[in-house]
Structure formats: structure tokens, C-alpha cells
PDB file of N, CA and C in Angstrom:
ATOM      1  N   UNK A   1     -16.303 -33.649 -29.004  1.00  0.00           N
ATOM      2  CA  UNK A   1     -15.816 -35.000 -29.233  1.00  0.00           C
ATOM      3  C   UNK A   1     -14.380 -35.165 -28.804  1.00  0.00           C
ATOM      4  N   UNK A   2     -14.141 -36.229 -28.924  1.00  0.00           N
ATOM      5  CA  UNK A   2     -12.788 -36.946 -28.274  1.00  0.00           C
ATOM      6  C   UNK A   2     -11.530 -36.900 -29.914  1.00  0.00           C
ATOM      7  N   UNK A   3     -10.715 -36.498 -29.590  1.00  0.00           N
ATOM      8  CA  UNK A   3      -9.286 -36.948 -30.933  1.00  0.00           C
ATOM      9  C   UNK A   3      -8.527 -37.392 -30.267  1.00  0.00           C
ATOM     10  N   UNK A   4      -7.796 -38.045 -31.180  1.00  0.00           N
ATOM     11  CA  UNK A   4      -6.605 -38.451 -30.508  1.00  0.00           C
ATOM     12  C   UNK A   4      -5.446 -37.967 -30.750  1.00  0.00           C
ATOM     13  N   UNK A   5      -4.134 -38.022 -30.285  1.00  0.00           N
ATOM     14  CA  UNK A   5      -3.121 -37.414 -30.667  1.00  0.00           C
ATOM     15  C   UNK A   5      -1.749 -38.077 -29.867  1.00  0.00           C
ATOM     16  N   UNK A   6      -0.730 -37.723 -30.401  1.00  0.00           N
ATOM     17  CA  UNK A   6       0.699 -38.248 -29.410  1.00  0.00           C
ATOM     18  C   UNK A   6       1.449 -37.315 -28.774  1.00  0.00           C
ATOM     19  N   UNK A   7       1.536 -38.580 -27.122  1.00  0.00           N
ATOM     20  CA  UNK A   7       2.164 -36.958 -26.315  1.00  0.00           C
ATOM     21  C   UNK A   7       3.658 -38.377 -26.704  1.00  0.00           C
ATOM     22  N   UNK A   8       4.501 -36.836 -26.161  1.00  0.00           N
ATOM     23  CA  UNK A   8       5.860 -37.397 -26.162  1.00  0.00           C
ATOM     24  C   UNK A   8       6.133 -37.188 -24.363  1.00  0.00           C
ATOM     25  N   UNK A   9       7.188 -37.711 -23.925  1.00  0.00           N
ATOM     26  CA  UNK A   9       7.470 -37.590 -22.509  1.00  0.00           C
ATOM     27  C   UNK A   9       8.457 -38.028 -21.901  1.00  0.00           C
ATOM     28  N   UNK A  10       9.337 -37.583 -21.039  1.00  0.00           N
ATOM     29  CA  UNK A  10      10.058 -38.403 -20.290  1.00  0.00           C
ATOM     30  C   UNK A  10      10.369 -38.568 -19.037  1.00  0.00           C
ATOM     31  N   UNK A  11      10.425 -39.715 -18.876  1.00  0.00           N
ATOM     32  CA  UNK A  11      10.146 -40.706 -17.349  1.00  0.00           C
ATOM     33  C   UNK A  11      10.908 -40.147 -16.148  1.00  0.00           C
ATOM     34  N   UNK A  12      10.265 -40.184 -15.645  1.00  0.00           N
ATOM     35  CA  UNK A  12      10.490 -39.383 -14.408  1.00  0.00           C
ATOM     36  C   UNK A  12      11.588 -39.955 -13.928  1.00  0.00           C
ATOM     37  N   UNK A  13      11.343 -41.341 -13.416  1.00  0.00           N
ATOM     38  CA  UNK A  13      12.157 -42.236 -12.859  1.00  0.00           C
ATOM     39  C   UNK A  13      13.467 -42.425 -13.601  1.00  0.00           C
ATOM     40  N   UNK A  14      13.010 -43.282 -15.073  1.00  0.00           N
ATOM     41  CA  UNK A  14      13.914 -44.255 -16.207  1.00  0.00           C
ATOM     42  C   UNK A  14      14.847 -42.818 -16.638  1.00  0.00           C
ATOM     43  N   UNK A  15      14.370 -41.696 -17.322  1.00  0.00           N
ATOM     44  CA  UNK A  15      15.118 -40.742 -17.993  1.00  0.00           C
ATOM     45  C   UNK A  15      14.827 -41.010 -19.331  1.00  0.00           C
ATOM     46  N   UNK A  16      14.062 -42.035 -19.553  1.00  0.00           N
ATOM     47  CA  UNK A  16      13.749 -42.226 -20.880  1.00  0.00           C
ATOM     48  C   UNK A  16      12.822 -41.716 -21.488  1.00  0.00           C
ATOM     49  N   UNK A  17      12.566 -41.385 -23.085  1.00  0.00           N
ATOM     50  CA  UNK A  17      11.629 -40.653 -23.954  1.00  0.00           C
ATOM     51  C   UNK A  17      10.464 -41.877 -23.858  1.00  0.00           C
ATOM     52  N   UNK A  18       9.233 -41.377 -23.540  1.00  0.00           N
ATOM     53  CA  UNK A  18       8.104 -42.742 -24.282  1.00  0.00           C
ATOM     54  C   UNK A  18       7.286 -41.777 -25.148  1.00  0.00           C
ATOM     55  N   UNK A  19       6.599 -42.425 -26.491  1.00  0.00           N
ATOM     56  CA  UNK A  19       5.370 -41.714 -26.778  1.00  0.00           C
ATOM     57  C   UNK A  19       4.535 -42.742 -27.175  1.00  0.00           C
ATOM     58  N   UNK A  20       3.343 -42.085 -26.570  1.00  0.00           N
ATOM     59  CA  UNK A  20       2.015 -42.558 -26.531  1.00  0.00           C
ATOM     60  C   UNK A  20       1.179 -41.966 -27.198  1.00  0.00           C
ATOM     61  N   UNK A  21       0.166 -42.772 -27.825  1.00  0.00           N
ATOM     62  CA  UNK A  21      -1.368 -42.481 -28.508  1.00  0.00           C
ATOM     63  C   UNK A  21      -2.108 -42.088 -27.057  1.00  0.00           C
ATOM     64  N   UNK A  22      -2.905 -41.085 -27.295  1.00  0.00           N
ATOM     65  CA  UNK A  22      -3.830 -40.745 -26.135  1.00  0.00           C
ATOM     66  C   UNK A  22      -5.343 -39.912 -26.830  1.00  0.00           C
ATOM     67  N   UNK A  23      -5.926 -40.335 -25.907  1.00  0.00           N
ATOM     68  CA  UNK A  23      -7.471 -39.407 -26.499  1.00  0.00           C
ATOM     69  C   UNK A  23      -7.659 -38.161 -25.891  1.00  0.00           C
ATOM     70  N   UNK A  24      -8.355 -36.957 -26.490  1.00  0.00           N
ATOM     71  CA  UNK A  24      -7.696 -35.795 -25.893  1.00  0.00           C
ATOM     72  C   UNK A  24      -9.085 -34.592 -26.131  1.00  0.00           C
ATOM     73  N   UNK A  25      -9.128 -34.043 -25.311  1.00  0.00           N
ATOM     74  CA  UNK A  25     -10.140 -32.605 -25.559  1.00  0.00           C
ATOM     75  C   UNK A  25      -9.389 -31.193 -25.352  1.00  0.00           C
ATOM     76  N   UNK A  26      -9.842 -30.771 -26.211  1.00  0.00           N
ATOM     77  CA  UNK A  26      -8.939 -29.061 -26.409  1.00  0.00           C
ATOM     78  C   UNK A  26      -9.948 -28.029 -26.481  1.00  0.00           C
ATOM     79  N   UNK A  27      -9.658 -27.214 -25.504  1.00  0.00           N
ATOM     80  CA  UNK A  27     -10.467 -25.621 -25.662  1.00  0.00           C
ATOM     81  C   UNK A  27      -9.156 -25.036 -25.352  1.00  0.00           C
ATOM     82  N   UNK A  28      -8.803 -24.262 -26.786  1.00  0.00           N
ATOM     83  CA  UNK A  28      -8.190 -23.065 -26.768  1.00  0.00           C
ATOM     84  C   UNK A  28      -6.637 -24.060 -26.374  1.00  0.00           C
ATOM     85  N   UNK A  29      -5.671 -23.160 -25.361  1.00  0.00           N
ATOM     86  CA  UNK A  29      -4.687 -24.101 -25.272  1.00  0.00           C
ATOM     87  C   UNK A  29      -4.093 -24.714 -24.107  1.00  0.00           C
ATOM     88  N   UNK A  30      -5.582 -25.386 -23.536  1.00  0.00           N
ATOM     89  CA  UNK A  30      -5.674 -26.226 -22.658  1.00  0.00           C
ATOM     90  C   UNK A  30      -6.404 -27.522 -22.975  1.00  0.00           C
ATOM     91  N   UNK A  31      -5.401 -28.827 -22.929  1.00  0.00           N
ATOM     92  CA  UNK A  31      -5.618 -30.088 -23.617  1.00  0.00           C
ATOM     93  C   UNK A  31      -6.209 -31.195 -22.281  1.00  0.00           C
ATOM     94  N   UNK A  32      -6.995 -31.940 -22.037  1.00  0.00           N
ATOM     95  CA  UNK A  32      -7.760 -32.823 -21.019  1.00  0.00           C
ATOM     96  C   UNK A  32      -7.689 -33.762 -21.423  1.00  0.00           C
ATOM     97  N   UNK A  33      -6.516 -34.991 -21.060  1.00  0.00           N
ATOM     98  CA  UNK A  33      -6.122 -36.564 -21.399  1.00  0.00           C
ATOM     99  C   UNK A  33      -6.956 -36.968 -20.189  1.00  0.00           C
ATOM    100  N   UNK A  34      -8.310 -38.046 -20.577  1.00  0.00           N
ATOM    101  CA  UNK A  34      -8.748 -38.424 -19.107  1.00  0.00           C
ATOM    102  C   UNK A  34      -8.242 -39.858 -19.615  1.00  0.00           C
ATOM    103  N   UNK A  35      -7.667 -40.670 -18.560  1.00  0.00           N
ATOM    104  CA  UNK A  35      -6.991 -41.521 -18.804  1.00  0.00           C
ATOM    105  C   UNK A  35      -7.822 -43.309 -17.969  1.00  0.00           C
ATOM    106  N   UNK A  36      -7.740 -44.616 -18.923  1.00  0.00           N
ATOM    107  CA  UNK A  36      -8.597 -45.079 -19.225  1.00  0.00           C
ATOM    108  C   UNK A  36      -7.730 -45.792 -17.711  1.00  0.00           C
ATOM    109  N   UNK A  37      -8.658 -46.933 -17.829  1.00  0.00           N
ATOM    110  CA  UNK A  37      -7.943 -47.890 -16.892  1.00  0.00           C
ATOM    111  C   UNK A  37      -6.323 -47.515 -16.484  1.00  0.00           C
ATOM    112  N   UNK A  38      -6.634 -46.489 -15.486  1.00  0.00           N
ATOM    113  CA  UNK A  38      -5.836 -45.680 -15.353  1.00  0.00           C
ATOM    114  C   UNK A  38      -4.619 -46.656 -13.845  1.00  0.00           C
ATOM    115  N   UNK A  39      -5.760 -47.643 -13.310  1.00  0.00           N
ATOM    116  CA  UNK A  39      -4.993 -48.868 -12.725  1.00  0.00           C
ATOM    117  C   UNK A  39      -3.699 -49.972 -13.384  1.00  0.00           C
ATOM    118  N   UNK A  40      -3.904 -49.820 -14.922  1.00  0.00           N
ATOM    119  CA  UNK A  40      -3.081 -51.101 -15.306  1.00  0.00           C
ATOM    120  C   UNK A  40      -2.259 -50.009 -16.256  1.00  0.00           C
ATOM    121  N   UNK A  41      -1.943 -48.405 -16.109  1.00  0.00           N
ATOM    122  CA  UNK A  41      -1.103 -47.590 -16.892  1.00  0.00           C
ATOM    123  C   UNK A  41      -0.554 -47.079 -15.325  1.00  0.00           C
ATOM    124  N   UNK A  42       0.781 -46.682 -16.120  1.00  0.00           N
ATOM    125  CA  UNK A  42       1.744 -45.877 -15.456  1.00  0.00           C
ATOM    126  C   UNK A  42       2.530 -44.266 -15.899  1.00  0.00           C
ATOM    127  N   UNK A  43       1.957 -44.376 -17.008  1.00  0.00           N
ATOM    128  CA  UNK A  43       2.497 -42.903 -17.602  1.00  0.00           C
ATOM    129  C   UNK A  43       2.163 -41.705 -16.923  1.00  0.00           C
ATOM    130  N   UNK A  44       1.008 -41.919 -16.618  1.00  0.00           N
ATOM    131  CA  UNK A  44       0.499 -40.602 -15.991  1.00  0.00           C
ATOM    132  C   UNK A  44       0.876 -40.219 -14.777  1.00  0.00           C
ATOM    133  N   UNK A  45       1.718 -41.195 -13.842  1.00  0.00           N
ATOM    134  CA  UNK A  45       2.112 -41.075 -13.053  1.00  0.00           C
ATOM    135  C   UNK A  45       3.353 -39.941 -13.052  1.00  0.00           C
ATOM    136  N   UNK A  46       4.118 -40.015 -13.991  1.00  0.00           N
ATOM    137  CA  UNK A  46       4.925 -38.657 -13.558  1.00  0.00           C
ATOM    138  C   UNK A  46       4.561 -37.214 -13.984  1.00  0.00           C
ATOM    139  N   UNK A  47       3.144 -37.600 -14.057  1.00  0.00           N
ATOM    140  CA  UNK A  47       2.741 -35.496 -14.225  1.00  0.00           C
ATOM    141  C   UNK A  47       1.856 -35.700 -12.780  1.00  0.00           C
ATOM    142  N   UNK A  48       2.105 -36.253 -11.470  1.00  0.00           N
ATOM    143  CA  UNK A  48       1.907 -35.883 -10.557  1.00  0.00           C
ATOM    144  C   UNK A  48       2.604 -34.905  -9.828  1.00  0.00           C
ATOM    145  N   UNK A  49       1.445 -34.169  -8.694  1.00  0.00           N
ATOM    146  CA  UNK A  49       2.287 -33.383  -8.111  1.00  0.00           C
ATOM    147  C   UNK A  49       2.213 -31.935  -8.829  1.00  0.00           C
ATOM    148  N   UNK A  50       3.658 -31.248  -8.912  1.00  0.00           N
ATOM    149  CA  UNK A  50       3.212 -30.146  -9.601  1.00  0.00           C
ATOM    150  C   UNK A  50       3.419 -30.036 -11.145  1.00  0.00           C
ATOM    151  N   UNK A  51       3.652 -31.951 -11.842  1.00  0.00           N
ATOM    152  CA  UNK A  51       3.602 -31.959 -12.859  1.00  0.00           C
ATOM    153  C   UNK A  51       5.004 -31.968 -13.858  1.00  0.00           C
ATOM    154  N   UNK A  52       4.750 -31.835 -15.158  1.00  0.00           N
ATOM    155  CA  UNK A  52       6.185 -32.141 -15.863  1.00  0.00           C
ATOM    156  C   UNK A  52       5.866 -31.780 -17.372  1.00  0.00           C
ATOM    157  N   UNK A  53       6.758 -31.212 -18.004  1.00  0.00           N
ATOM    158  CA  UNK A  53       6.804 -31.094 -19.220  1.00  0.00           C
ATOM    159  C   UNK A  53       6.311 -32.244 -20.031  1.00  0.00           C
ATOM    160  N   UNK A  54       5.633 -31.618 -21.472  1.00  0.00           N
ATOM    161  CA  UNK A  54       5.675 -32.509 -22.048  1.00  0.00           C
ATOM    162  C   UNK A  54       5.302 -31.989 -24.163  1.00  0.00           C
ATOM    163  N   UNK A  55       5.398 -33.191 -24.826  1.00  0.00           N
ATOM    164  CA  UNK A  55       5.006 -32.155 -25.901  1.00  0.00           C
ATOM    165  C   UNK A  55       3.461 -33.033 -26.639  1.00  0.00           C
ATOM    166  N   UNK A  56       2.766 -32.758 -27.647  1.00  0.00           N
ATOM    167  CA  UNK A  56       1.458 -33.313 -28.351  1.00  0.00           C
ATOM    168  C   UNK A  56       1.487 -32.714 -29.340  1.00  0.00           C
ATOM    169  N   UNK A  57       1.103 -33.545 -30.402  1.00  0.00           N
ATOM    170  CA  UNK A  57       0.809 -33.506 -32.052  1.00  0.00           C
ATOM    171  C   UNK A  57      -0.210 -33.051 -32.126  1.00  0.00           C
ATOM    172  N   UNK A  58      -0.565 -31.465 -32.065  1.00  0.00           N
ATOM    173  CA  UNK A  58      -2.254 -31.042 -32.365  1.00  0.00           C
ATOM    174  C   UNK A  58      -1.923 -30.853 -33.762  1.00  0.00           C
ATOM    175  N   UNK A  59      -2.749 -30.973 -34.833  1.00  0.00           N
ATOM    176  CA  UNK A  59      -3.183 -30.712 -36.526  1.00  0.00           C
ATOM    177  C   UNK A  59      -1.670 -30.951 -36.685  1.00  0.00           C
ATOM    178  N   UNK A  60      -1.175 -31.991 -36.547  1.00  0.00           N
ATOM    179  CA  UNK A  60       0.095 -32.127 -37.347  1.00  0.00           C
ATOM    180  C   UNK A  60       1.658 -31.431 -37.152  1.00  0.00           C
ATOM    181  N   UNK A  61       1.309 -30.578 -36.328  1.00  0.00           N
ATOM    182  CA  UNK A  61       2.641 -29.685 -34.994  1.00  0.00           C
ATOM    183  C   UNK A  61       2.796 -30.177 -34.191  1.00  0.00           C
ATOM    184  N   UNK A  62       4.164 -30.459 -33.564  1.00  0.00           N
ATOM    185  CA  UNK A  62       4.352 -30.581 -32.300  1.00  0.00           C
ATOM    186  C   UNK A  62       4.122 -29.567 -30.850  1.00  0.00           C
ATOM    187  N   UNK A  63       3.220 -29.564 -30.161  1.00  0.00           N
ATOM    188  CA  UNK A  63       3.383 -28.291 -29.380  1.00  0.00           C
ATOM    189  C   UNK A  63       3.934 -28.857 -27.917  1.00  0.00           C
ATOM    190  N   UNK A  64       4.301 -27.759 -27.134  1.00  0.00           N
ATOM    191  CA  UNK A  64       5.275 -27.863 -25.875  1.00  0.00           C
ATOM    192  C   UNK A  64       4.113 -27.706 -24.774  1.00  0.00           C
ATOM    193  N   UNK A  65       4.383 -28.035 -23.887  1.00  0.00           N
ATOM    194  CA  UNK A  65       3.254 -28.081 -22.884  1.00  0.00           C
ATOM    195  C   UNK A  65       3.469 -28.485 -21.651  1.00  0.00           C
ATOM    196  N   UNK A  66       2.309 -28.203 -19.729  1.00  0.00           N
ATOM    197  CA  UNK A  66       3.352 -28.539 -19.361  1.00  0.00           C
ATOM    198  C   UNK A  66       1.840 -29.130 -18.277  1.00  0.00           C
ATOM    199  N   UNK A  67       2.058 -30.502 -18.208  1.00  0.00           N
ATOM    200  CA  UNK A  67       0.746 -31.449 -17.706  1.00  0.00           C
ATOM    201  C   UNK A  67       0.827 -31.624 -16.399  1.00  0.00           C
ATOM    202  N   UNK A  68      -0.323 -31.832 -15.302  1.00  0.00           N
ATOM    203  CA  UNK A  68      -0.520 -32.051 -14.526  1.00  0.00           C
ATOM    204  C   UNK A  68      -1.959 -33.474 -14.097  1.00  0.00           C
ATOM    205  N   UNK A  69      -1.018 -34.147 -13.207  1.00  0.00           N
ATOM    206  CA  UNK A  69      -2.093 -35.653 -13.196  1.00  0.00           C
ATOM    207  C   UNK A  69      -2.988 -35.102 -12.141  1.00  0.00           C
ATOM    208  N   UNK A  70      -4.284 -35.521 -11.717  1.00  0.00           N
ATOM    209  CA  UNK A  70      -4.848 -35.505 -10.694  1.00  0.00           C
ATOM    210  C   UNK A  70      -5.909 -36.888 -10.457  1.00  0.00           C
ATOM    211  N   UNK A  71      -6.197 -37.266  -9.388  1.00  0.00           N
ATOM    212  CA  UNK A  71      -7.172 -38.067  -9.282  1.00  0.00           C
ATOM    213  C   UNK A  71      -7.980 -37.914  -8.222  1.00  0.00           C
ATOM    214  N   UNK A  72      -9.757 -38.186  -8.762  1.00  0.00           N
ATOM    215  CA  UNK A  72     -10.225 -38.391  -8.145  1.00  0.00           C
ATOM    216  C   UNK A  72     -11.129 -38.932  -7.044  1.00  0.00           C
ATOM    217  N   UNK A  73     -11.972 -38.539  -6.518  1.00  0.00           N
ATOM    218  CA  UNK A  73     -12.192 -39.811  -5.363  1.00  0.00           C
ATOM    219  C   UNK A  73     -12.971 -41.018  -5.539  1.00  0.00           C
ATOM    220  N   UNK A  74     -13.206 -40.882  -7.138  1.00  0.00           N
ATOM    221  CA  UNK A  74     -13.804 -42.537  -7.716  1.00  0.00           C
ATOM    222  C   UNK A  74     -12.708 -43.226  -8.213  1.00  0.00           C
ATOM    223  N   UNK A  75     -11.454 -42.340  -8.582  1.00  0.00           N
ATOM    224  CA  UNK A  75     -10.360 -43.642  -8.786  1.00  0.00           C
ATOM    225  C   UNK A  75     -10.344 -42.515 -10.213  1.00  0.00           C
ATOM    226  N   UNK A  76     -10.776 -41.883 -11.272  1.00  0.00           N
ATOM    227  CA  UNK A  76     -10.373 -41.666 -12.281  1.00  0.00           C
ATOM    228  C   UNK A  76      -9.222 -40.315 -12.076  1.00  0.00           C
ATOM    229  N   UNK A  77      -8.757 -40.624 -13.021  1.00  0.00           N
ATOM    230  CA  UNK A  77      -7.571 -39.629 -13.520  1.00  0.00           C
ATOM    231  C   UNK A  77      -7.622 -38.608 -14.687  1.00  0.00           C
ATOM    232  N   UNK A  78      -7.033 -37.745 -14.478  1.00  0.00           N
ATOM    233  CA  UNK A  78      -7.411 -36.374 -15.365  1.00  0.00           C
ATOM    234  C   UNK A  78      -5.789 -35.817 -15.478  1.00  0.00           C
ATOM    235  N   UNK A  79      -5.277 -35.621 -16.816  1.00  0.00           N
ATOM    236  CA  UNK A  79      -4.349 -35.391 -17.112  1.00  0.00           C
ATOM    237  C   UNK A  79      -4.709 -34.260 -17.846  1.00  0.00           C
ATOM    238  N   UNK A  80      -4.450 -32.732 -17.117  1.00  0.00           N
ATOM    239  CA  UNK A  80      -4.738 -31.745 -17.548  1.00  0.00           C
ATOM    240  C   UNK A  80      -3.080 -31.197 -18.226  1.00  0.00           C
ATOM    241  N   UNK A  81      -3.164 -30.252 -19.633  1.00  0.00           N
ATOM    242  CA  UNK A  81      -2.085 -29.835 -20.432  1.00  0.00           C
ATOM    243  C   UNK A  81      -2.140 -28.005 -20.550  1.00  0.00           C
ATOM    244  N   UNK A  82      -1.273 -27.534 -20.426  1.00  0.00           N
ATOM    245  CA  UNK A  82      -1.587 -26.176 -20.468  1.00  0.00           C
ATOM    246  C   UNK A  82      -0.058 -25.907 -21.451  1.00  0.00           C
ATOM    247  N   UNK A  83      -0.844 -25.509 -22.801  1.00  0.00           N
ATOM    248  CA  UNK A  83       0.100 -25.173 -23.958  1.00  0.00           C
ATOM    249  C   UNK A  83       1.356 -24.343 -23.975  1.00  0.00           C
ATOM    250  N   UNK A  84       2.168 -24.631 -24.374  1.00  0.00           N
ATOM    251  CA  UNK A  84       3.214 -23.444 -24.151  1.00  0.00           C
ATOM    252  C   UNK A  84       2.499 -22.444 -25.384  1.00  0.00           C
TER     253      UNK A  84
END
């Protein structure tokens, strides 16, 4: 099943902190944000490439982590997390 949780992040561009509610799948300590109408969001845009730090509220901890966006050739997006 799907949970949700909050990543924290900051903007690639702005320099600024955002955090977001996101829905999330975890095996072990690799986290999979597939991201919804991924046309009318922009967050995910700076874990393109080879990606960017970031942190998520699993069971009530903050953990450190370090995400990568990808998309594919139907248009969806996959925001893969690999735990510190």
C-alpha cells in the first residue's frame, strides 16, 4: 500500500526550504514518490539529473536521503529516494 509522509527540500533554483505531503512506497531504505499530475507540479523537478538531497518523516523521524526524478515515455514520473 501507499503512506504518506513529508519530504522537506530545497529549490534548486529559489534556495528556498518547501515541504510537501507526498504518497510514498518503502522497501527497506529505498522510498518511491510516483508523482501525480506530475504536469501542473514542479517540485520534482529539481531531483533531476543526478538528483539532490533531501529529508522524509518515516514513523515519526526525520530521515536524510538523496532523490532522483526520472520520467517516462508515457509522461509519468518516478521520484526514487535512497536513505542515508
Amino acid at each position: 500500500g501507499r503512506s504518506l509522509t513529508m519530504v522537506t527540500y530545497t529549490g534548486r533554483r529559489s534556495g528556498r526550504t518547501f515541504r510537501i505531503p507526498v504518497g510514498y512506497k518503502r522497501s527497506g531504505d529505498d522510498v518511491v514518490i510516483g508523482v501525480q499530475f506530475p504536469d501542473a507540479k514542479t517540485w520534482w523537478r529539481n531531483f533531476l539529473g543526478e538528483g539532490a538531497p533531501l529529508r522524509l518523516e518515516l514513523d515519526g523521524v526525520e530521515r536524510a536521503g538523496h532523490a532522483v526524478s526520472t520520467r517516462d515515455d508515457r509522461g509519468r514520473v518516478t521520484v526514487r529516494v535512497r536513505l542515508s
